[in-house]
Protein backbone atom coordinates (compact mmCIF):
# COMPACT_ATOMS: atom_id res chain seq x y z
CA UNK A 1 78.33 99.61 128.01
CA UNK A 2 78.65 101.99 125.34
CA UNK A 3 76.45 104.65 126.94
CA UNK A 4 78.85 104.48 129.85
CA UNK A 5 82.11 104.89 127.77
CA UNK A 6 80.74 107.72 125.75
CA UNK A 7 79.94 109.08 128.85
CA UNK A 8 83.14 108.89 130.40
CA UNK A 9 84.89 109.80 127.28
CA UNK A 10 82.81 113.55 127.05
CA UNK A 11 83.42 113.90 130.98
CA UNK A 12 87.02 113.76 130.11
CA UNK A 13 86.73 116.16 127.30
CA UNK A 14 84.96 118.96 129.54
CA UNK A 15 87.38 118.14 132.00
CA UNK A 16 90.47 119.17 130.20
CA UNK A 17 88.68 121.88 128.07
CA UNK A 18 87.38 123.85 131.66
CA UNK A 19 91.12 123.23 133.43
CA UNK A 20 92.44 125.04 130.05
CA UNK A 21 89.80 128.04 130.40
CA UNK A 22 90.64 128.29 133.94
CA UNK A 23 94.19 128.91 133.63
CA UNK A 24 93.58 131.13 130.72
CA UNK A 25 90.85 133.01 133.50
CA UNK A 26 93.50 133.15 136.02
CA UNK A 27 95.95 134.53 133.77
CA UNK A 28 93.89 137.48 132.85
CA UNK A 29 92.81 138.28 136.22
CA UNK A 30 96.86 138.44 137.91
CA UNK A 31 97.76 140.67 134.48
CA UNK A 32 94.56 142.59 135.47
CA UNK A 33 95.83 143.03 138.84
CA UNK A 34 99.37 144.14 138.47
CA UNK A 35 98.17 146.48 135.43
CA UNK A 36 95.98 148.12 138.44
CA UNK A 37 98.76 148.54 140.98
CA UNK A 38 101.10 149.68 138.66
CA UNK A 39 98.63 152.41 137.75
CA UNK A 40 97.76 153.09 141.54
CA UNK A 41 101.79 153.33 142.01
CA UNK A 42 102.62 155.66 138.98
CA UNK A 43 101.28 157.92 136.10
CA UNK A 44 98.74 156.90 134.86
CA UNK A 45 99.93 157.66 131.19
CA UNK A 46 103.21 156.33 131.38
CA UNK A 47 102.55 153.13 133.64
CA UNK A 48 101.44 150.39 132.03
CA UNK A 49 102.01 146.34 132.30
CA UNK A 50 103.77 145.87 129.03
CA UNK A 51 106.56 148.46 129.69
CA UNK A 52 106.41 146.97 133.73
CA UNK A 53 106.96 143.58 132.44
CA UNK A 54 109.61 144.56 129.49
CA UNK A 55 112.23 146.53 131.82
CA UNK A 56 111.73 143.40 134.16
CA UNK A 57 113.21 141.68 131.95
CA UNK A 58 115.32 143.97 130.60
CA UNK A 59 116.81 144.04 134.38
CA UNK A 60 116.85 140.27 134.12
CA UNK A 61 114.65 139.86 137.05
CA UNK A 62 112.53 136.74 136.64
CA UNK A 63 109.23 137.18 138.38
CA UNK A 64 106.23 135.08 137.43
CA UNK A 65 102.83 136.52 136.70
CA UNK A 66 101.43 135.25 139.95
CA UNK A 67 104.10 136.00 142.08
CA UNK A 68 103.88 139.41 140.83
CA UNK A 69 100.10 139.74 141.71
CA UNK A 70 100.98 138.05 145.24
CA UNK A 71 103.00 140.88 146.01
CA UNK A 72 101.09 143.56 144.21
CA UNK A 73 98.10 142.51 146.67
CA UNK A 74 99.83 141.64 150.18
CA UNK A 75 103.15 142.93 150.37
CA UNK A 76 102.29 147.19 149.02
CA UNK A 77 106.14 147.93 150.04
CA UNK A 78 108.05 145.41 148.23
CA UNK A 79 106.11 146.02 144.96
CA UNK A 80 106.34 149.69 145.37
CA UNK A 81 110.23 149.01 145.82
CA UNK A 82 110.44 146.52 143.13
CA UNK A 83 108.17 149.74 141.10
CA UNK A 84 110.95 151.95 141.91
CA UNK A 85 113.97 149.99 140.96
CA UNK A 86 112.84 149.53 137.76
């Protein structure tokens, strides 16, 4: 009996340790994303994802991270148009 709770007690404790390291993962890979299509879109010296992502908001558009990489990989003319705006 106290084999099995132990058990389900560390199964828990992977569980929510793994769903933390896989949003931190996905995270990473949209900022790696949009850091790459803002580079294929611009200079390479003066495009970068922190100054994308600051006159974002200083345009007070509100665009999450992942929505951003949606449209940085399947829609090339609304990002490039987004790109431009800013």
């Amino acid at each position: 009996m106290i084999d099995r709770y132990k058990h389900n007690l560390k199964s828990f404790i992977y569980y929510n340790k793994d769903r933390k390291k896989l949003k931190i993962y996905l995270r990473r890979l949209w900022i790696t994303r949009i850091n790459a299509k803002i580079r294929d879109e611009g200079n390479i010296w003066s495009s970068y994802y922190s100054l994308f992502i600051n006159k974002l908001r200083n345009k007070n558009i509100i665009l999450n991270r992942k929505i951003l990489e949606q449209i940085a990989i399947s829609n090339n003319v609304c990002f490039r148009v987004l790109y431009n705006f800013i």
